[in-house]
C-alpha atoms as a PDB file:
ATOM      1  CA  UNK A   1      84.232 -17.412 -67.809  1.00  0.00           C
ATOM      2  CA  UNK A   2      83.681 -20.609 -66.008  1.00  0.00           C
ATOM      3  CA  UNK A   3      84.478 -23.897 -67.842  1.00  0.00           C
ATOM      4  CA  UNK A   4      81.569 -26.492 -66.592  1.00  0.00           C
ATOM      5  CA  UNK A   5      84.305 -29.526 -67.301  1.00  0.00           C
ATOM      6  CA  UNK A   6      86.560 -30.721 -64.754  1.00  0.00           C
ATOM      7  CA  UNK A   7      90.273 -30.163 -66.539  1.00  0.00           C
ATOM      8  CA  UNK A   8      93.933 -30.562 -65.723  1.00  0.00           C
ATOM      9  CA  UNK A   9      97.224 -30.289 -66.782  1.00  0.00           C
ATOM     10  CA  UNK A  10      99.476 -32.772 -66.149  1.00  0.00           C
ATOM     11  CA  UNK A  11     103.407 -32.489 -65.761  1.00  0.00           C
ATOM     12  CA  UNK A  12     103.925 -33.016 -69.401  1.00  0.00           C
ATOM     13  CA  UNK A  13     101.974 -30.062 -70.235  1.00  0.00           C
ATOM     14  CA  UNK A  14      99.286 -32.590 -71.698  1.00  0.00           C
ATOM     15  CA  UNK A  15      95.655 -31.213 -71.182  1.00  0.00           C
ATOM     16  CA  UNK A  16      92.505 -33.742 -70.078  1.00  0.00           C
ATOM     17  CA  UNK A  17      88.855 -33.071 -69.445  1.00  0.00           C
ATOM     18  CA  UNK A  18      86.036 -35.362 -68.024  1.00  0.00           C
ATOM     19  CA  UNK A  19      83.547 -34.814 -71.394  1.00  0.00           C
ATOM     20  CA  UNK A  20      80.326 -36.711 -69.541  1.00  0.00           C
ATOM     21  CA  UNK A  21      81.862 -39.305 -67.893  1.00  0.00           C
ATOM     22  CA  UNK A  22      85.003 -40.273 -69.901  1.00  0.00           C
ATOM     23  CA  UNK A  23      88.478 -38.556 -69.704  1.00  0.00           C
ATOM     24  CA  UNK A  24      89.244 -37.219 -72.979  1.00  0.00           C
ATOM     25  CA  UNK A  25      92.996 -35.916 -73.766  1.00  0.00           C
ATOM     26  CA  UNK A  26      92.123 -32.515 -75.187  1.00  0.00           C
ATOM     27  CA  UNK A  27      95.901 -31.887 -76.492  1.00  0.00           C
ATOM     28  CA  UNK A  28      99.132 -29.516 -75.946  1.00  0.00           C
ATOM     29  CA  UNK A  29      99.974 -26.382 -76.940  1.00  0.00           C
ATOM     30  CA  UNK A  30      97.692 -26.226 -79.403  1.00  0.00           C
ATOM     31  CA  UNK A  31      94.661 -26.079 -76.340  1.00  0.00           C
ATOM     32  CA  UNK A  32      93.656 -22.160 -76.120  1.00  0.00           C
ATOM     33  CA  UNK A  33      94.329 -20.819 -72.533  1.00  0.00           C
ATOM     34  CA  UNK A  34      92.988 -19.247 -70.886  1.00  0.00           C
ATOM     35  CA  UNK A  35      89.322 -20.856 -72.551  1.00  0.00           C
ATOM     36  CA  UNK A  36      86.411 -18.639 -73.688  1.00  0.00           C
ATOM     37  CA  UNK A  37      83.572 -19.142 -75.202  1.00  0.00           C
ATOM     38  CA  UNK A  38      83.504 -20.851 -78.981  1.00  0.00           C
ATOM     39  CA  UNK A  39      87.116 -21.599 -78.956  1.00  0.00           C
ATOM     40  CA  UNK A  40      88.045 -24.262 -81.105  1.00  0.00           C
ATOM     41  CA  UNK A  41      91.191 -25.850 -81.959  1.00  0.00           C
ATOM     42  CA  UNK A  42      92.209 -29.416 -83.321  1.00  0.00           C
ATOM     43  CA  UNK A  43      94.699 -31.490 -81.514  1.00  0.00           C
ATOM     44  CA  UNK A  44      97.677 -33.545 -82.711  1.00  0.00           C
ATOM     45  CA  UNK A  45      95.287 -36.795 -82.954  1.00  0.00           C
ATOM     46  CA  UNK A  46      92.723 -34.999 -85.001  1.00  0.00           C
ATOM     47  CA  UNK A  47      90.501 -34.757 -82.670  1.00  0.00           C
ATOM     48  CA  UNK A  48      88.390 -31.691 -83.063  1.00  0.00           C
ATOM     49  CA  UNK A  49      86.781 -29.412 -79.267  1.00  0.00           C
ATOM     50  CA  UNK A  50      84.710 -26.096 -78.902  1.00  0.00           C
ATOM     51  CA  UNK A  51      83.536 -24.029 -75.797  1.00  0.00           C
ATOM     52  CA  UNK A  52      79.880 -24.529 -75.895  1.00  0.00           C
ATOM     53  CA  UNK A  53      77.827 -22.813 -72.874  1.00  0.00           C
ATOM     54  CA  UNK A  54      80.427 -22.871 -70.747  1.00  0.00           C
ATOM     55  CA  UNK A  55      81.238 -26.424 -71.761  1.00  0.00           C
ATOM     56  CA  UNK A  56      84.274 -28.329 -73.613  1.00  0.00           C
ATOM     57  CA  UNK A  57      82.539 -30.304 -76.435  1.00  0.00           C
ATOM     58  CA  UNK A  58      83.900 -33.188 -78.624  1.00  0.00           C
ATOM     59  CA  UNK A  59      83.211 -32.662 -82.141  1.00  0.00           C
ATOM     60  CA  UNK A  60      84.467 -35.571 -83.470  1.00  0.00           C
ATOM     61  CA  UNK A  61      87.640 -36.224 -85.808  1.00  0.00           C
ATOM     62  CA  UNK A  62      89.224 -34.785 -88.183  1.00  0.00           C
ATOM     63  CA  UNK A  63      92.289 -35.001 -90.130  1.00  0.00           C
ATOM     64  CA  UNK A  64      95.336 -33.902 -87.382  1.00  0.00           C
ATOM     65  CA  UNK A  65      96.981 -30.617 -88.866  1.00  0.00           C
ATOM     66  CA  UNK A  66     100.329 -30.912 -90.548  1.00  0.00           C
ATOM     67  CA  UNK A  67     103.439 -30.319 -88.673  1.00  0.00           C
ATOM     68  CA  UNK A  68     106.479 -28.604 -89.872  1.00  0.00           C
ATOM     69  CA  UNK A  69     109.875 -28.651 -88.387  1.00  0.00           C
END
């Protein structure tokens, strides 16, 4: 499946997407790879994504999940 969103990786394994014209961190580890369609996941700021059509969507923010150690 092709993602319609230009992503990258950067050295620090951190994850960003252009979501219409802004950058947008998407997360870590936590970022499903490779993407299909209707992932979801939640990132460590709470914000919350989904594969849409093809396309990385920002649902908005949630509470980030609880880490344990």
């Amino acid at each position: 499946m092709e993602i319609k969103n230009r992503m990258w990786m950067t050295g620090t394994l951190d994850w960003f997407a252009f979501i219409g014209d802004q950058e947008v961190w998407l997360g870590r580890r936590e970022v499903p790879y490779p993407l299909d369609e209707g992932d979801a996941w939640i990132n460590q700021a709470g914000d919350s994504f989904r594969v849409v059509d093809g396309e990385i969507v920002l649902l908005g923010r949630v509470e980030p999940p609880k880490r344990t150690w």
